[in-house]
PDB file of N, CA and C in Angstrom:
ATOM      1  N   UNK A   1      -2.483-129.419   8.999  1.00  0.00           N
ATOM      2  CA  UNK A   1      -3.724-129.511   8.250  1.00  0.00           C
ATOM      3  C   UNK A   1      -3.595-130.642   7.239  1.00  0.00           C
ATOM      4  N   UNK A   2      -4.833-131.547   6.824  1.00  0.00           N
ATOM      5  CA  UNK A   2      -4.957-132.698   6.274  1.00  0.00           C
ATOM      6  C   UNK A   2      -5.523-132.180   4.781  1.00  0.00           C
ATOM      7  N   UNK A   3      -5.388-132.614   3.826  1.00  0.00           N
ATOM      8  CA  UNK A   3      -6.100-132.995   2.995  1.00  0.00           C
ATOM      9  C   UNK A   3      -7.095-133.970   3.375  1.00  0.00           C
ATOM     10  N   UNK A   4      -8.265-134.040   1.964  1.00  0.00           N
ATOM     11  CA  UNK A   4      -9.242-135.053   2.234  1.00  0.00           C
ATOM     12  C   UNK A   4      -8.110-136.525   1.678  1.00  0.00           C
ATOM     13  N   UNK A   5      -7.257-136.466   1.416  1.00  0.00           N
ATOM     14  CA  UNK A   5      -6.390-137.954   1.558  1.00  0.00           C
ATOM     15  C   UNK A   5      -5.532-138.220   2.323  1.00  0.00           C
ATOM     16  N   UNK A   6      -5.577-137.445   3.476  1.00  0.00           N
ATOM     17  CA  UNK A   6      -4.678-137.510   4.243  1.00  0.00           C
ATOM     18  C   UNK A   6      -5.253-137.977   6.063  1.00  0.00           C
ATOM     19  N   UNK A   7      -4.749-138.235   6.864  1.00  0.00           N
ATOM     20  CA  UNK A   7      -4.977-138.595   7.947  1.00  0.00           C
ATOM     21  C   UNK A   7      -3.974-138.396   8.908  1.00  0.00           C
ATOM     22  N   UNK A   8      -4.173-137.758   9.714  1.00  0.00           N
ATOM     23  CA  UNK A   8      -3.027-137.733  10.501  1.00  0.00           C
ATOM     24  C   UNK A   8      -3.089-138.678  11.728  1.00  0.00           C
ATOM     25  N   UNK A   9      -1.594-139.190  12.328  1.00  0.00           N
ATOM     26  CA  UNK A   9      -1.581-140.000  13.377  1.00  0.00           C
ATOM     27  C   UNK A   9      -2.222-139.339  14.440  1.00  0.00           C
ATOM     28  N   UNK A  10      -3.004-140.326  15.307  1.00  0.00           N
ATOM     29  CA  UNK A  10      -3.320-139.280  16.841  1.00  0.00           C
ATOM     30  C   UNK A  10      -2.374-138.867  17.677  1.00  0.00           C
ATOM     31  N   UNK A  11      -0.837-139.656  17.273  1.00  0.00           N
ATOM     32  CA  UNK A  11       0.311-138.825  18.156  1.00  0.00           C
ATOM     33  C   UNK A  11       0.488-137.586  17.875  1.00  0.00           C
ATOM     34  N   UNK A  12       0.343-136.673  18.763  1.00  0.00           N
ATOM     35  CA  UNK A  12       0.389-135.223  18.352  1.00  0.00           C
ATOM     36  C   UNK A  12       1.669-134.966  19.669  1.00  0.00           C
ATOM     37  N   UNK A  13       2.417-133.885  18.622  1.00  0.00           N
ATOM     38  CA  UNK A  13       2.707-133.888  17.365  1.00  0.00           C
ATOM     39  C   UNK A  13       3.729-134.985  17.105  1.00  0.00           C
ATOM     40  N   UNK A  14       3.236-135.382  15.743  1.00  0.00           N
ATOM     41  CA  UNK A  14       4.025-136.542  15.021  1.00  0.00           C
ATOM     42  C   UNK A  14       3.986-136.336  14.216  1.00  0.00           C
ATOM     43  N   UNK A  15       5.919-136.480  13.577  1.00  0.00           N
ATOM     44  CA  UNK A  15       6.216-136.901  12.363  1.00  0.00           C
ATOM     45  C   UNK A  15       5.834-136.940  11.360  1.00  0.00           C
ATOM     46  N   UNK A  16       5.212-138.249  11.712  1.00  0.00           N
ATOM     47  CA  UNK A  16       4.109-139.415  10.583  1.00  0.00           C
ATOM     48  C   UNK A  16       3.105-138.632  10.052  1.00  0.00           C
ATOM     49  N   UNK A  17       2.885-138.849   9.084  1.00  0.00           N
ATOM     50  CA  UNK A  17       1.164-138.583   8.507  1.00  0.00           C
ATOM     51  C   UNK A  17       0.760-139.865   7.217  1.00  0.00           C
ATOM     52  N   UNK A  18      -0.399-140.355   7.950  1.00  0.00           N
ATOM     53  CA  UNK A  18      -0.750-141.654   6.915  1.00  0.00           C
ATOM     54  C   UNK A  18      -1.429-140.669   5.519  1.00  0.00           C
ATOM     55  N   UNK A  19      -1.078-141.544   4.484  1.00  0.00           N
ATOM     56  CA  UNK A  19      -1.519-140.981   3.247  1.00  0.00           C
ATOM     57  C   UNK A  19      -1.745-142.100   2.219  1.00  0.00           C
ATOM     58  N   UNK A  20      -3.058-142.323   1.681  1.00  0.00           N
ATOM     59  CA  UNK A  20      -3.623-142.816   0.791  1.00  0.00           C
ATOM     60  C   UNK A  20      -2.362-143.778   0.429  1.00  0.00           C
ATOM     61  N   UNK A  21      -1.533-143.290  -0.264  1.00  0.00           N
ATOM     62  CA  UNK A  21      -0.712-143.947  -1.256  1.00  0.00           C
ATOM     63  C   UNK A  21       0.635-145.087  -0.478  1.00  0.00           C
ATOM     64  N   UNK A  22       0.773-144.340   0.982  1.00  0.00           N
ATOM     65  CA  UNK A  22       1.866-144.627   1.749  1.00  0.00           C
ATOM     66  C   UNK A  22       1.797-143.685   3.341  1.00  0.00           C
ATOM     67  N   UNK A  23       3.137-143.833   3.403  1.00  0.00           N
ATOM     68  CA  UNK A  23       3.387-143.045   4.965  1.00  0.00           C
ATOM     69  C   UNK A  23       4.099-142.035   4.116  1.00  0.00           C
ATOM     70  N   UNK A  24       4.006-140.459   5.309  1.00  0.00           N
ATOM     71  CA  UNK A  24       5.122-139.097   5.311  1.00  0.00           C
ATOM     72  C   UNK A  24       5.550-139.115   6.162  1.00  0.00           C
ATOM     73  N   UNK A  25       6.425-139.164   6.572  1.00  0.00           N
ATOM     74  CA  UNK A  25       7.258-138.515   7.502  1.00  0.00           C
ATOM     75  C   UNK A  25       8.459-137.914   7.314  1.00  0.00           C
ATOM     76  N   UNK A  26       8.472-136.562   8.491  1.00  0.00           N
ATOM     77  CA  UNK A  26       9.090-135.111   8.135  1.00  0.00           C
ATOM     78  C   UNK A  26      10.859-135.710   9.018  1.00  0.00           C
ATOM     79  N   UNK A  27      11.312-135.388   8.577  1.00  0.00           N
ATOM     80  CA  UNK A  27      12.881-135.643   9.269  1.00  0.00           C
ATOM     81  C   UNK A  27      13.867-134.666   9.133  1.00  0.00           C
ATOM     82  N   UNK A  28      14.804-134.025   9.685  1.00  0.00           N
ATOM     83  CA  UNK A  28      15.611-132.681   9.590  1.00  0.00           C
ATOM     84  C   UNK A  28      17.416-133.650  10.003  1.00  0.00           C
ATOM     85  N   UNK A  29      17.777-133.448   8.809  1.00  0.00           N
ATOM     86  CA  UNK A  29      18.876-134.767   8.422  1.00  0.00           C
ATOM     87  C   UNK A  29      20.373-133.535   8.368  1.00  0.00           C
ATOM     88  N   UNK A  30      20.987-134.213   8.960  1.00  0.00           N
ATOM     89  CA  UNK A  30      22.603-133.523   9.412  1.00  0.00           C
ATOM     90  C   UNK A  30      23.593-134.225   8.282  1.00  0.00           C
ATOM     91  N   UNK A  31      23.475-133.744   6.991  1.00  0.00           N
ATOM     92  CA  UNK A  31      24.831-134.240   6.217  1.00  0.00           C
ATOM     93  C   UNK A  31      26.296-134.292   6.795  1.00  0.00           C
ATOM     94  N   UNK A  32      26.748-134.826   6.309  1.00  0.00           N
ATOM     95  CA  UNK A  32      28.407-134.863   6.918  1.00  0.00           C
ATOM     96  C   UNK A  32      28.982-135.116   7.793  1.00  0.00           C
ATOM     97  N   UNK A  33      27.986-135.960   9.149  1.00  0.00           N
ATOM     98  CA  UNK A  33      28.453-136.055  10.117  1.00  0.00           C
ATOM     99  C   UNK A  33      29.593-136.983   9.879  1.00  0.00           C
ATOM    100  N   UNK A  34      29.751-137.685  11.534  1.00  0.00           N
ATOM    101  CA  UNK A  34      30.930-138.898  11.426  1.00  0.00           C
ATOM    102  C   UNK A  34      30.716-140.288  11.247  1.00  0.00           C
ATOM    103  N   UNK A  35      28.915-140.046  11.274  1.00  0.00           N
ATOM    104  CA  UNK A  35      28.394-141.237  11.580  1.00  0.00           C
ATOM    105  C   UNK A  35      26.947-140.973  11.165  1.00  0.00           C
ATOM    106  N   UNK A  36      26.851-142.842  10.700  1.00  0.00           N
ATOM    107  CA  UNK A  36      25.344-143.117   9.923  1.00  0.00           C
ATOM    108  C   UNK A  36      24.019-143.470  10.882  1.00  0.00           C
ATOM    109  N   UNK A  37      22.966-142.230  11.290  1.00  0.00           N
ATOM    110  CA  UNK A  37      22.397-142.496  12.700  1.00  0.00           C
ATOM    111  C   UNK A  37      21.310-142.229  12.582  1.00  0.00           C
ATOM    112  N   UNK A  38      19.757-142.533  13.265  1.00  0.00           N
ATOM    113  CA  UNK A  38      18.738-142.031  13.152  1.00  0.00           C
ATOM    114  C   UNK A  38      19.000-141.240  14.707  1.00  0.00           C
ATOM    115  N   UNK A  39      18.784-140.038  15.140  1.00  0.00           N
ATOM    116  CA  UNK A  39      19.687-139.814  16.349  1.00  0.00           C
ATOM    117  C   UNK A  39      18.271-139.857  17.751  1.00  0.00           C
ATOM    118  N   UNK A  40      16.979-139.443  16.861  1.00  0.00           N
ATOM    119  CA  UNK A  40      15.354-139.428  17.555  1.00  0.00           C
ATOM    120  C   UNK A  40      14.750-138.564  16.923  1.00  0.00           C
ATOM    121  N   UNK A  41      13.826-137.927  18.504  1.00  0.00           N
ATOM    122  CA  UNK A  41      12.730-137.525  17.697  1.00  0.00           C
ATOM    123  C   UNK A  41      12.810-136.185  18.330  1.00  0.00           C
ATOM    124  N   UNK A  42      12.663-135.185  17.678  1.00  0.00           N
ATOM    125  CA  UNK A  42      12.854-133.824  17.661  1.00  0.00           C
ATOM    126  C   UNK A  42      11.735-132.611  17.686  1.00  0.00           C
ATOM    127  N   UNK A  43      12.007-131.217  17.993  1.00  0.00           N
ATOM    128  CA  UNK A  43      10.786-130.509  17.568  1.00  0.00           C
ATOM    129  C   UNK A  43      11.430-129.584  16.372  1.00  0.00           C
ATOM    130  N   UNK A  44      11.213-129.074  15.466  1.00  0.00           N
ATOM    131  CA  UNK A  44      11.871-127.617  14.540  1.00  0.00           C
ATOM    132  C   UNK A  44      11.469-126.708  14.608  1.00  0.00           C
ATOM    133  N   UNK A  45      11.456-125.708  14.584  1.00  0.00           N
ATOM    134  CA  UNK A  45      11.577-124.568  15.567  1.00  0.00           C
ATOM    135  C   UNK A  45      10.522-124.096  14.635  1.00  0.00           C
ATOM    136  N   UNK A  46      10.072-124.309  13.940  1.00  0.00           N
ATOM    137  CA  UNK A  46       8.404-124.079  13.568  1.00  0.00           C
ATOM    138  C   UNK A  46       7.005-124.615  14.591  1.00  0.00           C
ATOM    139  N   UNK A  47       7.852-125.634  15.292  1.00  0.00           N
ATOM    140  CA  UNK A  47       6.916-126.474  16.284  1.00  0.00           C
ATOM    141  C   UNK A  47       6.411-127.970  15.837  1.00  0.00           C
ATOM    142  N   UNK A  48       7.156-128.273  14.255  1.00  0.00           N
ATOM    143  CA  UNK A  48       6.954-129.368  13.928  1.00  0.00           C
ATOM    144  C   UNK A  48       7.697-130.237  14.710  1.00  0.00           C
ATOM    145  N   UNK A  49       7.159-131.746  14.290  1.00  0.00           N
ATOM    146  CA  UNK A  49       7.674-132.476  15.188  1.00  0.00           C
ATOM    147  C   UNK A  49       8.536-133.011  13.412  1.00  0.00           C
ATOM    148  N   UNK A  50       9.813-133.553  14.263  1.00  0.00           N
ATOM    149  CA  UNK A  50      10.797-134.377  13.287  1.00  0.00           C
ATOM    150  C   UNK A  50      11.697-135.693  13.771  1.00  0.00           C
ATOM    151  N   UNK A  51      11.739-136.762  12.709  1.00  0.00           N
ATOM    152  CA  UNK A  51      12.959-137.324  12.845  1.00  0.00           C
ATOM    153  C   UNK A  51      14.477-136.680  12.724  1.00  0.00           C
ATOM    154  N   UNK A  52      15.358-136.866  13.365  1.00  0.00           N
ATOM    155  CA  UNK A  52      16.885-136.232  13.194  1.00  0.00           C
ATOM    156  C   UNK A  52      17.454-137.406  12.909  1.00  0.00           C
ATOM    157  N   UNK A  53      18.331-136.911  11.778  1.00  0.00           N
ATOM    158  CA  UNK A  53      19.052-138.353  10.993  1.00  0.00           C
ATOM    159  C   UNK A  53      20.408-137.415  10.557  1.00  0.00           C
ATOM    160  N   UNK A  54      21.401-138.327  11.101  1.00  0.00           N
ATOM    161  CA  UNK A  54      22.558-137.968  10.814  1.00  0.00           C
ATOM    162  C   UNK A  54      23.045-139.143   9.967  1.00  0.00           C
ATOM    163  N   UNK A  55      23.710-138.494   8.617  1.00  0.00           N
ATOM    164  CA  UNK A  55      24.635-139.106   7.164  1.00  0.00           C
ATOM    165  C   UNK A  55      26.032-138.739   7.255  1.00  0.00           C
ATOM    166  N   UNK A  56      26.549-139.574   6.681  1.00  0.00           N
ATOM    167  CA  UNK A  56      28.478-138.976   6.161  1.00  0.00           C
ATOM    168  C   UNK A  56      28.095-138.048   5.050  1.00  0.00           C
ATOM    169  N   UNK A  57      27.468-138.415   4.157  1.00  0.00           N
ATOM    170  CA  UNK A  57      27.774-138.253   3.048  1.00  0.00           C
ATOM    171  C   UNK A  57      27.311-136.531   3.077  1.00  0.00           C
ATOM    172  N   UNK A  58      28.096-136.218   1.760  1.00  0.00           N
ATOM    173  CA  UNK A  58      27.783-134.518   2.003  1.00  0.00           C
ATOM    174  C   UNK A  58      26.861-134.003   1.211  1.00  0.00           C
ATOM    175  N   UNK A  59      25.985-133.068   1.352  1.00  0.00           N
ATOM    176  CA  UNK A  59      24.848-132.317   0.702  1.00  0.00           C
ATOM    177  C   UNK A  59      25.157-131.563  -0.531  1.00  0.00           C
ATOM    178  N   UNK A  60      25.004-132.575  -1.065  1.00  0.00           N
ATOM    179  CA  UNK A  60      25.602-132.233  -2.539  1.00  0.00           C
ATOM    180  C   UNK A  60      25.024-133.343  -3.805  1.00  0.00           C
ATOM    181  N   UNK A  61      23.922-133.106  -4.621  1.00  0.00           N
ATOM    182  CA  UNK A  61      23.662-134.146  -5.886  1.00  0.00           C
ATOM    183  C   UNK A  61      23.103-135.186  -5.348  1.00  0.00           C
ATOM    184  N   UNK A  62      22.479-134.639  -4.659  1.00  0.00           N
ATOM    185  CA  UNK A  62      21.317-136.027  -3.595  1.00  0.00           C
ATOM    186  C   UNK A  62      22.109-137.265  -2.920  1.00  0.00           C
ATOM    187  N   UNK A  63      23.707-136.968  -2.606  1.00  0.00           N
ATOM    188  CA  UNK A  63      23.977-137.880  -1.685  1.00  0.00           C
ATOM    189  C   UNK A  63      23.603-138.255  -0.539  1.00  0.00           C
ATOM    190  N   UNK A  64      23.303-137.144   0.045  1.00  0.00           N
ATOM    191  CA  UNK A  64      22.868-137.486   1.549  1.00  0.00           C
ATOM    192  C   UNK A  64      21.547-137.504   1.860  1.00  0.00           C
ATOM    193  N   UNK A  65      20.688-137.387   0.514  1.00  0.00           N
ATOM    194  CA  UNK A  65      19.282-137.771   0.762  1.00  0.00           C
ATOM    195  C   UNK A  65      18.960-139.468   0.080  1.00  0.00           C
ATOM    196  N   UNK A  66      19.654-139.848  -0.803  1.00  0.00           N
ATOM    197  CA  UNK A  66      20.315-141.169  -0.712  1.00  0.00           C
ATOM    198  C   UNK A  66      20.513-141.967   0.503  1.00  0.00           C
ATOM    199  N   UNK A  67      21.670-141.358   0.921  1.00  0.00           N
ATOM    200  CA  UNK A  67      21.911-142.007   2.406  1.00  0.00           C
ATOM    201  C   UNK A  67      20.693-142.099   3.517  1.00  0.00           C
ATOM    202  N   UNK A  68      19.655-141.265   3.421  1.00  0.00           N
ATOM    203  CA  UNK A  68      18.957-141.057   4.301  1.00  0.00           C
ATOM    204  C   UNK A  68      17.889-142.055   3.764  1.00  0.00           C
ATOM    205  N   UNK A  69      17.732-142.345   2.975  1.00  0.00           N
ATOM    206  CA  UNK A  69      16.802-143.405   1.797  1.00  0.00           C
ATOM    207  C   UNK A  69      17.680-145.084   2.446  1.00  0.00           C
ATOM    208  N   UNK A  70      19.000-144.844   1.905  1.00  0.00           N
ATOM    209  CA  UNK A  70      19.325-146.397   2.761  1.00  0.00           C
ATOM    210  C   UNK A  70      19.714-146.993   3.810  1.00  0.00           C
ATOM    211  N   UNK A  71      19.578-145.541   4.967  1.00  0.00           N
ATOM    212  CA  UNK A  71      19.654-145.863   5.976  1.00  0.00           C
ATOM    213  C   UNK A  71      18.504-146.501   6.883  1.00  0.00           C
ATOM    214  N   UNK A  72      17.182-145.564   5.925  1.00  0.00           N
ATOM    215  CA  UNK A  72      15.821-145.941   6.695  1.00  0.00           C
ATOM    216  C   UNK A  72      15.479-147.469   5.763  1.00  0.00           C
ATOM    217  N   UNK A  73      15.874-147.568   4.733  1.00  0.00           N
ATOM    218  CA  UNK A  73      15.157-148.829   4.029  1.00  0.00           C
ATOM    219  C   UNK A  73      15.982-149.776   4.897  1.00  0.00           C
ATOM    220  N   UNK A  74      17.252-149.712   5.277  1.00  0.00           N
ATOM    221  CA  UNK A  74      17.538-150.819   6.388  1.00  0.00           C
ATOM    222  C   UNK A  74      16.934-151.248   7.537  1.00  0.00           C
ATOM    223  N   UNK A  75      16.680-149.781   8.253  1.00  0.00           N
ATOM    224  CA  UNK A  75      15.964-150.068   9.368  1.00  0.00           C
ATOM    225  C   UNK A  75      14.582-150.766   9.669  1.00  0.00           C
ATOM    226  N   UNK A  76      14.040-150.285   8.370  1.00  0.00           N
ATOM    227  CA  UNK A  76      12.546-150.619   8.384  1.00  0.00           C
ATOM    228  C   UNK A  76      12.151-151.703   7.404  1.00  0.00           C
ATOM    229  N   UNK A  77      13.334-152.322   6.564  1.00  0.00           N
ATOM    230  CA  UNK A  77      12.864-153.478   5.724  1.00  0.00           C
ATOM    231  C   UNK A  77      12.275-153.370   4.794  1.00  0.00           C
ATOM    232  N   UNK A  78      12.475-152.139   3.869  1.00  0.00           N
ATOM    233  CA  UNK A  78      11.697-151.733   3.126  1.00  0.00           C
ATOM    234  C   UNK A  78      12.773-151.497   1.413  1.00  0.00           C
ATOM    235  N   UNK A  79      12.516-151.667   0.377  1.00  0.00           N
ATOM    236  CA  UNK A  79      13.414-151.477  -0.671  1.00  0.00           C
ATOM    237  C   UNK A  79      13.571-149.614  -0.359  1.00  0.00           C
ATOM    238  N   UNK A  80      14.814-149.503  -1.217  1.00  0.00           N
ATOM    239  CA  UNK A  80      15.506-147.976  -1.134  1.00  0.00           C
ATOM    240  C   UNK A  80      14.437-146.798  -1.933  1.00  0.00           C
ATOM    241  N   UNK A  81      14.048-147.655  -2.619  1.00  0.00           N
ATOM    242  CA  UNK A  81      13.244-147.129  -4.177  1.00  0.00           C
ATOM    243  C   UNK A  81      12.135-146.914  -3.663  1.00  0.00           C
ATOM    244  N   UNK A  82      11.441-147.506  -2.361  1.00  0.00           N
ATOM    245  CA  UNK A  82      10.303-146.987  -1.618  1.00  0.00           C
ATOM    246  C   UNK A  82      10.231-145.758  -0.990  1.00  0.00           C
ATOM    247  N   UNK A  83      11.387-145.530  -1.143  1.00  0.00           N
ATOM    248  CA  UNK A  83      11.630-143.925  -0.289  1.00  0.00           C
ATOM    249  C   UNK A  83      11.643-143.148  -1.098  1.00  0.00           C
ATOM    250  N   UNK A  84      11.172-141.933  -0.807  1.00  0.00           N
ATOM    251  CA  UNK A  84      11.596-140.903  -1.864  1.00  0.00           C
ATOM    252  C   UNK A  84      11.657-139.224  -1.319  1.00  0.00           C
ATOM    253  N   UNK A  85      12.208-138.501  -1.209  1.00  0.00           N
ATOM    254  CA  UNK A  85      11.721-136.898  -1.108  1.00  0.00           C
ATOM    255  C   UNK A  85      10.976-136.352  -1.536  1.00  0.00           C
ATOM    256  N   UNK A  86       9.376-136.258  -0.640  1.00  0.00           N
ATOM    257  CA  UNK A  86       8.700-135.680  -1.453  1.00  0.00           C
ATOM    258  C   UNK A  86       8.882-133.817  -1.261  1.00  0.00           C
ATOM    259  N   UNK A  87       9.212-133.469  -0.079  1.00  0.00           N
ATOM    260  CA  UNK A  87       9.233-131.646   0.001  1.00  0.00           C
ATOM    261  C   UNK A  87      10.868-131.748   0.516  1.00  0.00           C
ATOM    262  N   UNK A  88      11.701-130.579   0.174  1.00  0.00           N
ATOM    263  CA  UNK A  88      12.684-130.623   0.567  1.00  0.00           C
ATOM    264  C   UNK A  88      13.563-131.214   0.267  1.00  0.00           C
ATOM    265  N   UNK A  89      14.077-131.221  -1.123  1.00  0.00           N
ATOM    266  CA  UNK A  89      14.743-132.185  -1.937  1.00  0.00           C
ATOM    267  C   UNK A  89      16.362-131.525  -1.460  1.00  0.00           C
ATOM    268  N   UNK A  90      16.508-130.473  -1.372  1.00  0.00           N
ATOM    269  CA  UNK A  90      17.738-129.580  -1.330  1.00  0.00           C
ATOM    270  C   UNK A  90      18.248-128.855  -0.085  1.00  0.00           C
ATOM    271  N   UNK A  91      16.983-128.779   0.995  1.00  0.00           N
ATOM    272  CA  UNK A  91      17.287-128.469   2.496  1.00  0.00           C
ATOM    273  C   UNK A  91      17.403-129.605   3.754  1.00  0.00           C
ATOM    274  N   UNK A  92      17.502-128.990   4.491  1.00  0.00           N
ATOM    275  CA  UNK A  92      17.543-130.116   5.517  1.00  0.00           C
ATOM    276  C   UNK A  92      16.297-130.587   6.135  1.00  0.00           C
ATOM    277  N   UNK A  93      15.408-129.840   6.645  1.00  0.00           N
ATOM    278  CA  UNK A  93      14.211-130.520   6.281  1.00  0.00           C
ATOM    279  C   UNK A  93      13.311-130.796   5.351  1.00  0.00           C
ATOM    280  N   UNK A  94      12.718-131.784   5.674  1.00  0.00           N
ATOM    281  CA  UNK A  94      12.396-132.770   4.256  1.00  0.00           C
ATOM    282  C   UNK A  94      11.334-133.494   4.747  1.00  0.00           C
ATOM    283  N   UNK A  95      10.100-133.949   4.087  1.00  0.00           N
ATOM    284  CA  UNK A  95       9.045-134.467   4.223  1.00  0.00           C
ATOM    285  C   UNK A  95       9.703-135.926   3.594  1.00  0.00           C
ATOM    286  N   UNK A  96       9.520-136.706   3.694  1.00  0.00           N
ATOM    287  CA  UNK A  96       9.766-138.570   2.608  1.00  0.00           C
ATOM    288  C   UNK A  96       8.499-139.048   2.805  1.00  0.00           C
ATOM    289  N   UNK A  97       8.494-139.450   1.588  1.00  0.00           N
ATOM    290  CA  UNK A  97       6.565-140.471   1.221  1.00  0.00           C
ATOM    291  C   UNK A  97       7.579-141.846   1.066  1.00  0.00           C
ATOM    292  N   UNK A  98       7.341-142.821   1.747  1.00  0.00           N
ATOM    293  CA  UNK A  98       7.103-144.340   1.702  1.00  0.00           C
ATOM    294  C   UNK A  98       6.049-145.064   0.944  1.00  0.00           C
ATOM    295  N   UNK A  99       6.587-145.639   0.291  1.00  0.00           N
ATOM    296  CA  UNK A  99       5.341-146.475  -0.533  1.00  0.00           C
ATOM    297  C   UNK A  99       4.900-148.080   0.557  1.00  0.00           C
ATOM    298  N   UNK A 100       3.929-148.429   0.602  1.00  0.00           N
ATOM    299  CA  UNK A 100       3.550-149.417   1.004  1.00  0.00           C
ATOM    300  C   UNK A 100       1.878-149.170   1.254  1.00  0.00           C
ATOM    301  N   UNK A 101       1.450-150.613   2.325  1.00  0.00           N
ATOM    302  CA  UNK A 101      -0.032-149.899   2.944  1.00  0.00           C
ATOM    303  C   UNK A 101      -0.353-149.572   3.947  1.00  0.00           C
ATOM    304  N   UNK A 102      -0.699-148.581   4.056  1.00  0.00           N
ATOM    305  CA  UNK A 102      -0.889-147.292   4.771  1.00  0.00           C
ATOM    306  C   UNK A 102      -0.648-148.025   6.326  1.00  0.00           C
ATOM    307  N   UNK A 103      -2.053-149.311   6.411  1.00  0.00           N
ATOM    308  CA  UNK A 103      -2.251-149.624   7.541  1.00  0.00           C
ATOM    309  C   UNK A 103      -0.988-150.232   8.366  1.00  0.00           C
ATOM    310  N   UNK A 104      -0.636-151.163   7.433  1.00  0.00           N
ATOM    311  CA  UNK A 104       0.654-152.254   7.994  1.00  0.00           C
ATOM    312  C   UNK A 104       1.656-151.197   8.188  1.00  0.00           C
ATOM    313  N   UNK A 105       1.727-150.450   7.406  1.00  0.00           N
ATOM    314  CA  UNK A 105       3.514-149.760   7.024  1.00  0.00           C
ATOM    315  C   UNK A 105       3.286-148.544   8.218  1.00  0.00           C
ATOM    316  N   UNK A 106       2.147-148.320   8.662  1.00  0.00           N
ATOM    317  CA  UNK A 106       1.724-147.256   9.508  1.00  0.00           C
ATOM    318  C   UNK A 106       2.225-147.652  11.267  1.00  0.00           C
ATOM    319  N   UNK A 107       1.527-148.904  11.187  1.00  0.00           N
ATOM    320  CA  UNK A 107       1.825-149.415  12.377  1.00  0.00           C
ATOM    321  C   UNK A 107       3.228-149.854  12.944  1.00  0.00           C
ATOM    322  N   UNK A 108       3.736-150.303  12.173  1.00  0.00           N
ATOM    323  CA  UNK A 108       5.193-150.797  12.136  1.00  0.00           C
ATOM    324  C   UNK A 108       6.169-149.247  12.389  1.00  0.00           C
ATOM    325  N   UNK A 109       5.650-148.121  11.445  1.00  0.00           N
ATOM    326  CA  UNK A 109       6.426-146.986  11.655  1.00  0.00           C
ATOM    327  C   UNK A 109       6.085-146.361  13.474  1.00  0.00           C
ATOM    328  N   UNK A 110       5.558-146.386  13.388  1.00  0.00           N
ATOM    329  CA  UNK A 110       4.545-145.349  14.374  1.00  0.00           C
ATOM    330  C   UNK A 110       4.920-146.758  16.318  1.00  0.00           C
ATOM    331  N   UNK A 111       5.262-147.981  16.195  1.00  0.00           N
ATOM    332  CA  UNK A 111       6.349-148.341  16.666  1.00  0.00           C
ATOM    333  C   UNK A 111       7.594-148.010  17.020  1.00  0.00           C
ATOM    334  N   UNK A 112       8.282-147.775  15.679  1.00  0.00           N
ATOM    335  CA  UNK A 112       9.941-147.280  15.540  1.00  0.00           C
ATOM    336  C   UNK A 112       9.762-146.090  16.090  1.00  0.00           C
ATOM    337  N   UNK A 113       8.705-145.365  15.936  1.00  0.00           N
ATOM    338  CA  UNK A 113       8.832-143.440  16.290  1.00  0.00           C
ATOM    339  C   UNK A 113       8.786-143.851  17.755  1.00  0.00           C
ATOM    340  N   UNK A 114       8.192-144.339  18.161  1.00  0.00           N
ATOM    341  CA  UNK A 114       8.023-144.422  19.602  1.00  0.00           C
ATOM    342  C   UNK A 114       8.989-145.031  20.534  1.00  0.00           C
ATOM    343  N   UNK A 115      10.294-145.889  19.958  1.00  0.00           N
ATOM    344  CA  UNK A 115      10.999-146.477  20.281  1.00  0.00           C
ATOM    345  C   UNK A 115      12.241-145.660  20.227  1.00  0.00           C
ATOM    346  N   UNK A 116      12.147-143.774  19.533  1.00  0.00           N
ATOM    347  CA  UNK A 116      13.403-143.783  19.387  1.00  0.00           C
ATOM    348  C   UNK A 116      13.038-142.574  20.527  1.00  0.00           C
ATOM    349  N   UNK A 117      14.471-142.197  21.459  1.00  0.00           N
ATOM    350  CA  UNK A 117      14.509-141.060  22.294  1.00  0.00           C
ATOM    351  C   UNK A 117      14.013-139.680  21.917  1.00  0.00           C
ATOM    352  N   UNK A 118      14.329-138.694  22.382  1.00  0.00           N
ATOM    353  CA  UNK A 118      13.698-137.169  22.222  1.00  0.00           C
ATOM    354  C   UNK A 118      15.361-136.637  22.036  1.00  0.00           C
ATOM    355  N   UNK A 119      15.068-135.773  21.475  1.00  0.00           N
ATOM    356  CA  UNK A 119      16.550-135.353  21.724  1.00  0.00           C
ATOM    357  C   UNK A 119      16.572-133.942  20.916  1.00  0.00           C
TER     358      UNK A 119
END
């Protein structure tokens, strides 16, 4: 369900949700692995759809939501400080708001989602 500032992508179900201010997208992130990975695209057993992102770093004092902040600002060319946690600051799933505009930063994402496997 949308707010009146909200829009959702027509990929159903997706991730993504465009929003006034920026992009959301929901991701369910594996602290501690062995390795720094976006791994694809997932369902959570709510029926949401998610990115899966595997970090070293361990879930503890926002390291590995950090990591998950400079792993995607690499990928996507975007400063670290554009990222942020907006739901799920302390679990593994987690909503992130991107700052940018909606349209450009939408299209470019909604690319990458489509480029990464199912898994």
């Amino acid at each position: 369900m949308t707010s009146e500032h909200e829009v959702e992508f027509v990929t159903s179900p997706s991730p993504l949700t465009l929003a006034t201010e920026g992009i959301r997208l929901r991701v369910r992130v594996k602290p501690g692995s062995s390795r720094q990975a976006v791994l694809g695209r997932t369902v959570l057993a709510g029926g949401e759809a998610a990115v899966s992102i595997a970090v070293s770093a361990p879930p503890e004092d926002g390291k590995a939501n950090a990591a998950v902040a400079a792993l995607l600002s690499k990928a996507w060319g975007v400063p670290k400080t554009s990222i942020r946690v907006r739901v799920g600051a302390s679990g593994r799933s987690k909503i992130l708001e991107i700052d940018g505009d909606p349209a450009i930063l939408g299209r470019r994402l909604l690319l990458w989602l489509e480029s990464l496997a199912e898994v």
